[in-house]
Protein backbone atom coordinates (compact mmCIF):
# COMPACT_ATOMS: atom_id res chain seq x y z
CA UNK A 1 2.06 -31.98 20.33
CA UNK A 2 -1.21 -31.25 18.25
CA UNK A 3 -2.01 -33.65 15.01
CA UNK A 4 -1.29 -30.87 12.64
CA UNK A 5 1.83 -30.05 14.36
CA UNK A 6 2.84 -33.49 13.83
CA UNK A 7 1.76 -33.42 9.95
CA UNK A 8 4.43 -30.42 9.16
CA UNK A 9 7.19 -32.72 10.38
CA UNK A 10 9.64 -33.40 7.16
CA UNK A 11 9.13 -36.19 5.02
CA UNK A 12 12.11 -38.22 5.50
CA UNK A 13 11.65 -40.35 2.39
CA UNK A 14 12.43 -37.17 0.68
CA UNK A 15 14.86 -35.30 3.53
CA UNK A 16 17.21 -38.27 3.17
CA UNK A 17 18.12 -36.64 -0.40
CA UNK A 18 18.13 -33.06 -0.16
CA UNK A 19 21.22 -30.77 0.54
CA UNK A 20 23.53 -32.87 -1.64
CA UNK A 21 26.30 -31.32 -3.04
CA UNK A 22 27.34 -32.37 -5.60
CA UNK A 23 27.25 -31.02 -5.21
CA UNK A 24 23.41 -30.54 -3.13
CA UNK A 25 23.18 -26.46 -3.13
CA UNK A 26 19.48 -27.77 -4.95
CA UNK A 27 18.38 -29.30 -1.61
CA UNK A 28 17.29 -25.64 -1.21
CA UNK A 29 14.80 -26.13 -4.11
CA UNK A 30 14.11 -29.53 -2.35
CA UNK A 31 13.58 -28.37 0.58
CA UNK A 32 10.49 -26.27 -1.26
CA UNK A 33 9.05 -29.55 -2.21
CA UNK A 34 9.23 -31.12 1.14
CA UNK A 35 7.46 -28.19 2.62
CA UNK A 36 4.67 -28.34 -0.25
CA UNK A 37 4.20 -32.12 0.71
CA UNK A 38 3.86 -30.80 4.39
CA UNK A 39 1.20 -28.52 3.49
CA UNK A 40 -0.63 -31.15 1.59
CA UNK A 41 -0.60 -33.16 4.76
CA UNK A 42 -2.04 -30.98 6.32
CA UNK A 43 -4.59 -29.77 4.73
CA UNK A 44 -5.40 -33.85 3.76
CA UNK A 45 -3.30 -36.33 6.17
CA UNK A 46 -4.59 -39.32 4.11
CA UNK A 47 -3.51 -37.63 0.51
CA UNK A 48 0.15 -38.53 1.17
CA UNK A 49 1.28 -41.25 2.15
CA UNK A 50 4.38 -40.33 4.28
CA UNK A 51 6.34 -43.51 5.44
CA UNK A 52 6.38 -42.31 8.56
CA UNK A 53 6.40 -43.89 12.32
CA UNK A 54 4.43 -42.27 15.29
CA UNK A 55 6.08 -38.75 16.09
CA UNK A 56 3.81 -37.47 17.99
CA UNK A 57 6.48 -37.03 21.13
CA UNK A 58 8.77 -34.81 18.52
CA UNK A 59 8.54 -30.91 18.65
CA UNK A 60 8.71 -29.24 15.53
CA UNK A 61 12.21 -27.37 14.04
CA UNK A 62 13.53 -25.29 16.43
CA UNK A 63 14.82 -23.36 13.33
CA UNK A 64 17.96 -22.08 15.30
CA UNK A 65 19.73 -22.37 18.67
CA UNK A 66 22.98 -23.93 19.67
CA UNK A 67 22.09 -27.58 18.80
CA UNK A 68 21.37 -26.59 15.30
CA UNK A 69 24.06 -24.30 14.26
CA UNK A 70 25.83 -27.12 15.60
CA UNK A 71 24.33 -28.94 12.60
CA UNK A 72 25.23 -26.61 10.20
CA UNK A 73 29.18 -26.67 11.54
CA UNK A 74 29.38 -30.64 11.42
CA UNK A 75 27.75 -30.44 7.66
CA UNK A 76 30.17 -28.10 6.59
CA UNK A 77 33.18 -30.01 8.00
CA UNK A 78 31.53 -33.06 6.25
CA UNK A 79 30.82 -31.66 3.17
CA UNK A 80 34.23 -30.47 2.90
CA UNK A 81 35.63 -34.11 3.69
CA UNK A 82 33.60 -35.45 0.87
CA UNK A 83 33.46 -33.31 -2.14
CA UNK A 84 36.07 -31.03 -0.70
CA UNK A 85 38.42 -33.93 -0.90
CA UNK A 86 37.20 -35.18 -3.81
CA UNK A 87 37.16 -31.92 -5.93
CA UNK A 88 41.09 -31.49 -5.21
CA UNK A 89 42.08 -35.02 -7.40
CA UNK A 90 43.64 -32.54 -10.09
CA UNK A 91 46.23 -32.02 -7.69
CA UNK A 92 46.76 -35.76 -7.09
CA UNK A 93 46.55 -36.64 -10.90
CA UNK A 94 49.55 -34.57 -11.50
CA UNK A 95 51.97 -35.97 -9.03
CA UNK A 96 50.72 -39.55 -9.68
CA UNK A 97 51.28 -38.94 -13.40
CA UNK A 98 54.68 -37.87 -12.34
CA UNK A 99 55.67 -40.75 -9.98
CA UNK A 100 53.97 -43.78 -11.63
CA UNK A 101 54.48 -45.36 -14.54
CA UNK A 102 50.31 -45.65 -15.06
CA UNK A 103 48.49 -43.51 -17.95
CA UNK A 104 46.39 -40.69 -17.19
CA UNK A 105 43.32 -43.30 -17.44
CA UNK A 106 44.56 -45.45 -15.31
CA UNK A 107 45.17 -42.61 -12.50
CA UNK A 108 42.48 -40.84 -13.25
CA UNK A 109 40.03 -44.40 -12.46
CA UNK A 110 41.57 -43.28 -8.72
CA UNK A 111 39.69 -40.33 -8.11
CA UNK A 112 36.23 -41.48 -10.84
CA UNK A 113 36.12 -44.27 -8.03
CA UNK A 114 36.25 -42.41 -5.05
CA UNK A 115 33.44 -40.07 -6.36
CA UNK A 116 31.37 -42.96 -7.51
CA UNK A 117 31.01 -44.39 -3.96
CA UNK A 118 30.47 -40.76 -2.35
CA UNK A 119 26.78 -41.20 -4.85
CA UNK A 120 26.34 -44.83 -4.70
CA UNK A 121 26.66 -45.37 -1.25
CA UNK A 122 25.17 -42.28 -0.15
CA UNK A 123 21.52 -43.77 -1.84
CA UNK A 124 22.51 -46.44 0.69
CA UNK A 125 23.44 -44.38 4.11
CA UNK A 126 20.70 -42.01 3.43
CA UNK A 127 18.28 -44.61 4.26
CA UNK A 128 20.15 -45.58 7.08
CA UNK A 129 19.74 -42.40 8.30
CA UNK A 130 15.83 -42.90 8.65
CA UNK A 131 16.65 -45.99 10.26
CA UNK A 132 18.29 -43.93 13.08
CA UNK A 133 21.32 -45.03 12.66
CA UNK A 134 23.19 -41.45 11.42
CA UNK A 135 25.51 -41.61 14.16
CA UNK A 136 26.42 -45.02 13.72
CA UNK A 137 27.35 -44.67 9.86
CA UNK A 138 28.69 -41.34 10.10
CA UNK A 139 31.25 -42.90 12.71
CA UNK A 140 32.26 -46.26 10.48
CA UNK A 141 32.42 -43.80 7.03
CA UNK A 142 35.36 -41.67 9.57
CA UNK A 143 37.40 -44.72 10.54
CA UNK A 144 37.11 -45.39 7.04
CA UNK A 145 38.08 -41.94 5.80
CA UNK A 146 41.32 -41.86 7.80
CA UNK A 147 42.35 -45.15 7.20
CA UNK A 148 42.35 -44.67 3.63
CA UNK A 149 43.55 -41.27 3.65
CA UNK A 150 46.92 -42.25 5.96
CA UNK A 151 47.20 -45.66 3.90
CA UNK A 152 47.30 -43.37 1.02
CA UNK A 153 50.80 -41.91 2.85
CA UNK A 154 52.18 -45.18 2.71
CA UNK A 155 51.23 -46.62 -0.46
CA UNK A 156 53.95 -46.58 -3.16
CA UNK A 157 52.36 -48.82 -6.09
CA UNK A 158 49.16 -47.82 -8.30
CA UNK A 159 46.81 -50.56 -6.94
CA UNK A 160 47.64 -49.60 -3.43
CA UNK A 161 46.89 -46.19 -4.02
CA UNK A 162 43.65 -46.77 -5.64
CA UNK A 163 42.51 -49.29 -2.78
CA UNK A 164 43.62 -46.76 -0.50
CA UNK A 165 42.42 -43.36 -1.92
CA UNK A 166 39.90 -44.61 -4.21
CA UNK A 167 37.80 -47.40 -2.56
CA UNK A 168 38.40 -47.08 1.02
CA UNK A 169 38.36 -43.41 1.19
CA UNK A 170 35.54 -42.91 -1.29
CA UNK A 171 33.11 -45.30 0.91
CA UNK A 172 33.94 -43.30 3.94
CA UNK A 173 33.09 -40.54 2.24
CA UNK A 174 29.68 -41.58 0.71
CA UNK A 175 29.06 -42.98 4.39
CA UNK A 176 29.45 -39.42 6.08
CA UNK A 177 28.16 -37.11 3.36
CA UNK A 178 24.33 -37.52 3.28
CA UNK A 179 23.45 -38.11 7.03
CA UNK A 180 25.33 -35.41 7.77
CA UNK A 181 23.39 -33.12 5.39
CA UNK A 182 19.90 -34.35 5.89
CA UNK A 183 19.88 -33.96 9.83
CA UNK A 184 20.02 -30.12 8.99
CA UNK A 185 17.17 -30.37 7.12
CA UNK A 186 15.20 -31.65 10.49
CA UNK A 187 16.74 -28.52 12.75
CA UNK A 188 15.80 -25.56 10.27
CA UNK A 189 12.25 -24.70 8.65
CA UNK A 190 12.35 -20.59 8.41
CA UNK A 191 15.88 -20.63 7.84
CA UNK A 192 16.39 -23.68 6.25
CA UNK A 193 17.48 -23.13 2.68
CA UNK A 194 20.22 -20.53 4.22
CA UNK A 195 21.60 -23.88 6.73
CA UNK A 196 22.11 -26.16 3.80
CA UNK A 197 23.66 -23.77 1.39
CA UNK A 198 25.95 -23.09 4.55
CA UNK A 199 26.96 -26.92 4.74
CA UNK A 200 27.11 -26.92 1.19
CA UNK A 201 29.96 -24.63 0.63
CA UNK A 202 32.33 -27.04 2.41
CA UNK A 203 32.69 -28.16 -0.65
CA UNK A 204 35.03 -24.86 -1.81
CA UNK A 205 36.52 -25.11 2.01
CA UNK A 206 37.86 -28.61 1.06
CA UNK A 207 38.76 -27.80 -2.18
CA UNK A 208 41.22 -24.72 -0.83
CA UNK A 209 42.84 -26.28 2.01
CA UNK A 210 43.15 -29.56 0.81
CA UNK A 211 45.33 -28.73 -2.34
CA UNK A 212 47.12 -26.18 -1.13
CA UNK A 213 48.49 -28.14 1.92
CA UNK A 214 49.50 -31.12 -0.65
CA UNK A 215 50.74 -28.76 -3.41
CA UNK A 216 52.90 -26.63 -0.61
CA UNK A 217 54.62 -29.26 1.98
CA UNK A 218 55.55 -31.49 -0.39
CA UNK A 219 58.23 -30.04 -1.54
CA UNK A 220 59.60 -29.04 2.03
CA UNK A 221 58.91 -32.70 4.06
CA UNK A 222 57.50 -35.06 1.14
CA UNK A 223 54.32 -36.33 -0.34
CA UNK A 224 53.78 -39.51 2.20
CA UNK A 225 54.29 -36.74 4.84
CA UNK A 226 51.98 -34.11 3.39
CA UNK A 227 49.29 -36.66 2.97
CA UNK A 228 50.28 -37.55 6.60
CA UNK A 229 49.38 -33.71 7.80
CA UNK A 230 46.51 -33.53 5.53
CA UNK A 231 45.30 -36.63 7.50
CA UNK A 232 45.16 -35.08 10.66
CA UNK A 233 43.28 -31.70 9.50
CA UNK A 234 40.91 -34.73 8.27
CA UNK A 235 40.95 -36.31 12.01
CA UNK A 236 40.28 -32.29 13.78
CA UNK A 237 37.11 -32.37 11.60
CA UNK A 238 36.07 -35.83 11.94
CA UNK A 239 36.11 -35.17 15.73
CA UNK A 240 34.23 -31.88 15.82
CA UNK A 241 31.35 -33.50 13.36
CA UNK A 242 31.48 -36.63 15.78
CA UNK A 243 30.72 -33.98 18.80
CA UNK A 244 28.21 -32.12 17.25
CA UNK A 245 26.51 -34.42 15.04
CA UNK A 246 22.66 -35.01 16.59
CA UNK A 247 20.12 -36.86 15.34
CA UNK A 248 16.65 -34.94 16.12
CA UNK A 249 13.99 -37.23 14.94
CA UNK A 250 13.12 -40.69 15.54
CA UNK A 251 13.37 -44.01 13.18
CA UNK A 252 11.06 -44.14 10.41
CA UNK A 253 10.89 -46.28 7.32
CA UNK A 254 12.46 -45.43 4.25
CA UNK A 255 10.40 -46.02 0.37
CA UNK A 256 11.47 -48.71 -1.90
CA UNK A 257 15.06 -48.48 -3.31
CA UNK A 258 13.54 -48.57 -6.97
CA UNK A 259 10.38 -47.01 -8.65
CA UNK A 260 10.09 -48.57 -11.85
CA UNK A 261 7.48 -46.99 -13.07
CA UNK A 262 9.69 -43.62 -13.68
CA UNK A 263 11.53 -45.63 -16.61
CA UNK A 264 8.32 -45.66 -18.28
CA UNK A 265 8.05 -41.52 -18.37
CA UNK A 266 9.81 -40.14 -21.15
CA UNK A 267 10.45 -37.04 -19.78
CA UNK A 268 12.53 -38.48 -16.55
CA UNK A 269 14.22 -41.06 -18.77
CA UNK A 270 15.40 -38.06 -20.91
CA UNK A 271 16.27 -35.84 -17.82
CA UNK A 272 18.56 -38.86 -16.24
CA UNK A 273 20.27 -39.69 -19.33
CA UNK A 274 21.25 -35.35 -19.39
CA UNK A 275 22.15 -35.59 -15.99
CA UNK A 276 24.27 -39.09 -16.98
CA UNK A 277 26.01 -36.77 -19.28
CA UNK A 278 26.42 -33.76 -17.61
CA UNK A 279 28.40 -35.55 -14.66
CA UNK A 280 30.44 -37.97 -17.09
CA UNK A 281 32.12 -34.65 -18.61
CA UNK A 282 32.21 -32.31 -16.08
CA UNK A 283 35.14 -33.64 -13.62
CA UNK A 284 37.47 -34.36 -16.32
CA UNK A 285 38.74 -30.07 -16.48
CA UNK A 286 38.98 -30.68 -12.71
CA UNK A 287 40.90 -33.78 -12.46
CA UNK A 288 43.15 -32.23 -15.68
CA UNK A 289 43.26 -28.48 -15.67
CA UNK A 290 46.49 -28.32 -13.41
CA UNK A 291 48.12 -31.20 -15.44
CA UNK A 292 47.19 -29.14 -18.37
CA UNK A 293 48.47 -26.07 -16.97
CA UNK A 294 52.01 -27.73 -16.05
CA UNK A 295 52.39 -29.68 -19.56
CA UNK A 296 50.92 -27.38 -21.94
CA UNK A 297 51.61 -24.12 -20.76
CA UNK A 298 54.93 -24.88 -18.89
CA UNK A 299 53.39 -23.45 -15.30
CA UNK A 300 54.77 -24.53 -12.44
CA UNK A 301 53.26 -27.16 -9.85
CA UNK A 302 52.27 -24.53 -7.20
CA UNK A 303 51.04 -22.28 -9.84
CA UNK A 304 49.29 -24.85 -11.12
CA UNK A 305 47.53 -25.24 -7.90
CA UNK A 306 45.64 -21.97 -7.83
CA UNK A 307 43.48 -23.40 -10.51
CA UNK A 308 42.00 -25.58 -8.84
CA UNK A 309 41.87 -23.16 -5.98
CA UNK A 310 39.98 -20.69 -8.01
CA UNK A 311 37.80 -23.21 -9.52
CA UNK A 312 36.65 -24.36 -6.21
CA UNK A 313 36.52 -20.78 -4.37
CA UNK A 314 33.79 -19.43 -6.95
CA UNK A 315 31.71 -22.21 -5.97
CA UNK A 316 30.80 -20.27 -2.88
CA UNK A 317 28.62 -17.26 -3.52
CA UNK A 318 27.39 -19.21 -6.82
CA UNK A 319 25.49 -21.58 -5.17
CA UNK A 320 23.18 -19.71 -2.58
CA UNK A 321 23.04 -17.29 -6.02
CA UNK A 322 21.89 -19.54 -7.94
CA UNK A 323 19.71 -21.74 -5.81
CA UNK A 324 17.32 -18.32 -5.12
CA UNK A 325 17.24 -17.28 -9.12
CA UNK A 326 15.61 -21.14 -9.70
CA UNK A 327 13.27 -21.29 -6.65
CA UNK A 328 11.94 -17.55 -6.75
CA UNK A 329 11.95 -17.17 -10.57
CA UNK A 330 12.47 -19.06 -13.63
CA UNK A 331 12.34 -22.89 -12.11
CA UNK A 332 15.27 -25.34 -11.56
CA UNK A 333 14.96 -27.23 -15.07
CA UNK A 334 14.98 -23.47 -16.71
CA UNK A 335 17.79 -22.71 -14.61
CA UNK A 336 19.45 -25.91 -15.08
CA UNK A 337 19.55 -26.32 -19.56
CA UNK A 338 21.63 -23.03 -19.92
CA UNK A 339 24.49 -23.60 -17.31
CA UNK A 340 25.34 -27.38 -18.80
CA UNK A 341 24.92 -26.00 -22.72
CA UNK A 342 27.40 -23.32 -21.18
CA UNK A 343 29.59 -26.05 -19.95
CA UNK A 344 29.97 -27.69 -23.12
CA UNK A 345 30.59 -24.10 -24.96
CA UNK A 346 33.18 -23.62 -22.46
CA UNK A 347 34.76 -26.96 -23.03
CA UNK A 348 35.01 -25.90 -27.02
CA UNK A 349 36.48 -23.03 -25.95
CA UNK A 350 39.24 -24.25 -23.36
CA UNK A 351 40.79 -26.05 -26.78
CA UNK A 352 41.77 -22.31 -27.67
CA UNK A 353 43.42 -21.24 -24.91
CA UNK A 354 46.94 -21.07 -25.05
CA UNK A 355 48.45 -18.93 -22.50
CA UNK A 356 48.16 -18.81 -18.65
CA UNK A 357 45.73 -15.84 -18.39
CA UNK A 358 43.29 -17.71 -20.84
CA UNK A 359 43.61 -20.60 -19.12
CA UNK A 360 42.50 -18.68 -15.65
CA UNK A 361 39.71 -17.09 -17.14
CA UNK A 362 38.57 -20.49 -18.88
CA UNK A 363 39.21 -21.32 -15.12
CA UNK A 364 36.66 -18.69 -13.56
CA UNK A 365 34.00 -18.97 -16.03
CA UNK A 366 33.88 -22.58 -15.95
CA UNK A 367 34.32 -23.17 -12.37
CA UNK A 368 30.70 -20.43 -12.44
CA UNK A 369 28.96 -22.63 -15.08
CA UNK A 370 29.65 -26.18 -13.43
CA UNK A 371 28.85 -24.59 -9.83
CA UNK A 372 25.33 -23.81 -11.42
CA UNK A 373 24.89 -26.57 -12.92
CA UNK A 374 25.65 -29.27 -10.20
CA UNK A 375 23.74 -26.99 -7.83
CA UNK A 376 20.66 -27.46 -9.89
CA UNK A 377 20.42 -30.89 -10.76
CA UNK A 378 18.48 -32.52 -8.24
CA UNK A 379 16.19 -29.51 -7.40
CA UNK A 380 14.81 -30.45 -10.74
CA UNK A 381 12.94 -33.98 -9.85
CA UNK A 382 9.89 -32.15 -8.49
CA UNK A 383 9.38 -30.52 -11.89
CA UNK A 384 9.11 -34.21 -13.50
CA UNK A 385 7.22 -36.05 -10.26
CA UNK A 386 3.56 -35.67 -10.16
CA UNK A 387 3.81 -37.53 -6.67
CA UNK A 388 5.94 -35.46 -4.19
CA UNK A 389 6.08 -38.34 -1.97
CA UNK A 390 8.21 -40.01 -4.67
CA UNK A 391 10.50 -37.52 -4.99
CA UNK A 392 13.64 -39.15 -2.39
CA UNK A 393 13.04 -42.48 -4.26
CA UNK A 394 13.68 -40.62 -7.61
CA UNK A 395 16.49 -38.61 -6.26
CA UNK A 396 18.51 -41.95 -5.58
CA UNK A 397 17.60 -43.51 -8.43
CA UNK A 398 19.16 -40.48 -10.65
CA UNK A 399 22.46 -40.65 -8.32
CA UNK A 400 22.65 -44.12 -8.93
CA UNK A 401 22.70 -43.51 -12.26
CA UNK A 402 24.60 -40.83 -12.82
CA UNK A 403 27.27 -42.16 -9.94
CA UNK A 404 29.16 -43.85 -13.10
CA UNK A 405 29.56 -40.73 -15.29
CA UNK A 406 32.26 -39.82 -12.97
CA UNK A 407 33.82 -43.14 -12.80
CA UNK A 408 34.16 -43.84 -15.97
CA UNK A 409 34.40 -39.77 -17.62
CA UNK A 410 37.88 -38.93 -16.73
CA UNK A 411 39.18 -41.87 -17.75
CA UNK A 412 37.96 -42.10 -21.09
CA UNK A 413 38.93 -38.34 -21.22
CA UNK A 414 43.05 -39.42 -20.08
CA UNK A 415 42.58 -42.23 -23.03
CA UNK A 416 42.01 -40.04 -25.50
CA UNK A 417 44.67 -37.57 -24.51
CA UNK A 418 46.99 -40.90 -24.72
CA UNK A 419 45.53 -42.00 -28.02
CA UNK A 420 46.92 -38.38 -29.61
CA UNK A 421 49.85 -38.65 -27.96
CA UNK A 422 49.30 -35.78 -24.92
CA UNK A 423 47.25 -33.53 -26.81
CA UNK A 424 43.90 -32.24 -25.22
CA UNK A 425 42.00 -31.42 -28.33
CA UNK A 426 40.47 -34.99 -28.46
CA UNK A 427 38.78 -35.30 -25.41
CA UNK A 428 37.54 -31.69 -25.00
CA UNK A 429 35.68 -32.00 -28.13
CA UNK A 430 34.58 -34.99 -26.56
CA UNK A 431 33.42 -33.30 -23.24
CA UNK A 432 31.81 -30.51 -25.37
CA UNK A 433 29.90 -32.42 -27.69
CA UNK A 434 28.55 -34.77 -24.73
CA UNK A 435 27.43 -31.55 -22.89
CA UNK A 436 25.63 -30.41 -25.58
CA UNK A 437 23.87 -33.58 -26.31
CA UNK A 438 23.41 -33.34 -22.17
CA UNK A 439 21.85 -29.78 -22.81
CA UNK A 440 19.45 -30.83 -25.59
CA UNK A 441 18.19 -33.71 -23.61
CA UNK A 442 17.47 -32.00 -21.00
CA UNK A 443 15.77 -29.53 -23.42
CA UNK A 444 13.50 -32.79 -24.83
CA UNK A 445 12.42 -33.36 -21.10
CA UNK A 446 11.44 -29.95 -20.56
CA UNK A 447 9.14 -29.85 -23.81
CA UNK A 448 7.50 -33.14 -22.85
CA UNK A 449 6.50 -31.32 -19.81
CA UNK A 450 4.85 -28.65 -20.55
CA UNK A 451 5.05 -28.41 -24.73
CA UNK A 452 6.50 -25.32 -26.53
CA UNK A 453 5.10 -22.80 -23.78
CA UNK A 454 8.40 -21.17 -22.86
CA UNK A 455 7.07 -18.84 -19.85
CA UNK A 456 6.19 -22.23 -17.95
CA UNK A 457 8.08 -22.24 -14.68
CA UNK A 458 10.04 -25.42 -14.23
């Protein structure tokens, strides 16, 4: 293999972040920034400083073929594990609230906790990932998957189910998720963008099946045994990502955990505090849109289901949608500021709806606008990162940060629906107005950028 061959190979620094889902539909926009850092190093090998070992014995993408299809299949099973899993809680939250004695807070800390670890330890198993060891963690974050998923099935008290479903499944899950995704970043250069956002829609597969199974056999064989079957559609994919799951290149060294230097620019201060924002609000509708559905507007459980069916299922043609709008056209920030003031707007407006058809329309529109605007999020860095080679180190430091939003969100959203005594009004003002201050931040970091010129793509 020829030295400039060699120099197109990805930047792992940066790979090890892109295609996340949470919601990760922006690793297409990454993906442009890891090919721009490619062509820089080739053009200028010592310009960039890629943190990379001696790969001179690996052939470039095959961009297709059996083995990386394969790729694409494991992500999607993976991705569907992970957020799949973790975007069906609202189905959870409203038989916990009606079989324990616990608040909404307190049950709704279950499922804040299982999405924290999915970001916090993904910053952690994406850089075991360059260290070759995406097999290794992918296998460990399974074990740990099922075991918390069929300890779930036999836990009866609220701190066994939130060891279970919230701890031990959610590090599984932040295990699995981002080796998954980033080893179908090294298969695919031509087709690349169209193999992530492929993986990426797991996310609505998981959110369909999962639900649905838990919301329809437990009234016919019990929730310990629907859990039980929902385990083992969990074990069928856990053993067809352990088959196909192949790492392609060989171990190189990650960056440094922390760039400090990026709390000293305004502009990424103010987009990380939006993005802090953005993901403290925007799980609490899907943790409590069924409940709300059930207590408010009298609909029945399974009914109540479909929401969070429909909410998930518009999440796949939004993304790849989306995802080409930012890239070819307006820029992921531009892209980005709209969808999360929308978010709040909606929020404002879900406190007037008051029968089931406004509630399902509230239920399309929003499940559109928070599709968008998770899909955009991370796409963003390259906009505020003069360095490209920086750009994996930033990524992680952002989910870091804005891994507590959804711990900590949906339970201050179930104590203020306590505090007024089960009404919702409270906390979706709450989610509203923190959306719009989300917006408007994000706003401030776009003007430090590049001033009042409002054509500027970014």
């Amino acid at each position: 293999m020829s030295k400039s061959q060699s120099n197109t190979l990805p930047v792992v620094g940066v790979a090890a972040y892109v295609g996340s889902d949470g919601p990760g539909q922006s690793g297409a926009i990454m993906l442009k920034a890891i090919d721009t850092v490619n062509r820089e190093k080739k053009s200028n090998p010592q310009s960039i400083n890629a943190s990379v070992s001696d790969t001179s014995g690996v052939l470039p993408p095959p961009d297709g073929g059996l083995h990386a299809w394969a790729q694409v299949v494991s992500g999607h099973f993976v991705v569907a594990l992970t957020w799949g899993y973790a975007a069906s809680f609202g189905v959870f939250q409203n038989h916990y609230e009606t079989t324990l004695p616990q608040t909404p807070s307190d049950i709704s800390w279950i499922g804040g906790v299982q999405v924290f670890c999915i970001y916090f330890i993904s910053t952690l198993s994406g850089r075991a990932t360059d260290a070759g060891m995406a097999r290794l963690v992918v296998g460990v974050g399974a074990v740990l998957l099922l075991l918390g998923t069929f300890m779930t099935s036999l836990a009866t008290k609220y701190w066994q189910i939130f060891l279970a479903q919230g701890i031990c499944t959610g590090i599984g899950q932040g295990l699995m998720w981002l080796p998954s995704i980033t080893l179908i970043s090294t298969y695919f250069v031509r087709l690349r963008v169209f193999a992530v956002t492929a993986a990426a829609t797991g996310t609505s597969t998981g959110g369909m099946i999962f639900p649905a199974m838990i919301q329809h056999l437990t009234p016919k064989i019990g929730f310990p045994w629907a859990i039980r079957c929902m385990g083992f559609v969990v074990l069928f994919m856990v053993i067809v990502t352990l088959a196909l799951l192949r790492p392609r290149l060989p171990p190189r060294k990650s960056g440094p955990l922390v760039e400090w230097s990026a709390f000293k620019e305004p502009a990424y201060m103010l987009f990380t505090f939006g993005v802090f924002l953005l993901y403290w609000t925007l799980y609490f509708a899907f943790f409590y849109i069924q409940v709300y559905a059930t207590e408010e507007l009298g609909l029945s459980e399974e009914a109540g289901v479909n929401l969070i069916i429909v909410t998930n299922a518009l999440r796949i043609p939004i993304r790849p949608a989306f995802g080409y709008l930012a890239d070819r056209h307006i820029g992921p920030l531009n892209c980005l500021i709209p969808w999360v003031a929308l978010c709040g707007i909606l929020m404002f407006c879900w406190a007037a709806v008051h029968t089931v058809a406004e509630l399902y329309v509230f239920a399309v529109f929003y499940g559109l606008a928070s599709a968008a605007a998770m899909a955009l999020f991370a796409g963003t860095v390259p906009s505020l990162t003069k360095d490209l080679d920086k750009i994996g180190t930033r990524v992680g430091m952002a989910l870091s940060i804005m891994s507590v939003g959804p711990l900590t969100g949906p339970s201050v959203a179930g104590a203020l629906i306590a505090r007024t005594g089960g009404g919702y009004l409270a906390s979706q003002m709450w989610a509203g107005a923190t959306l719009i201050v989300a917006a408007l931040a994000l706003v401030g970091a776009r003007f430090i950028i590049s001033g009042p010129h409002l054509q500027a793509k970014l």
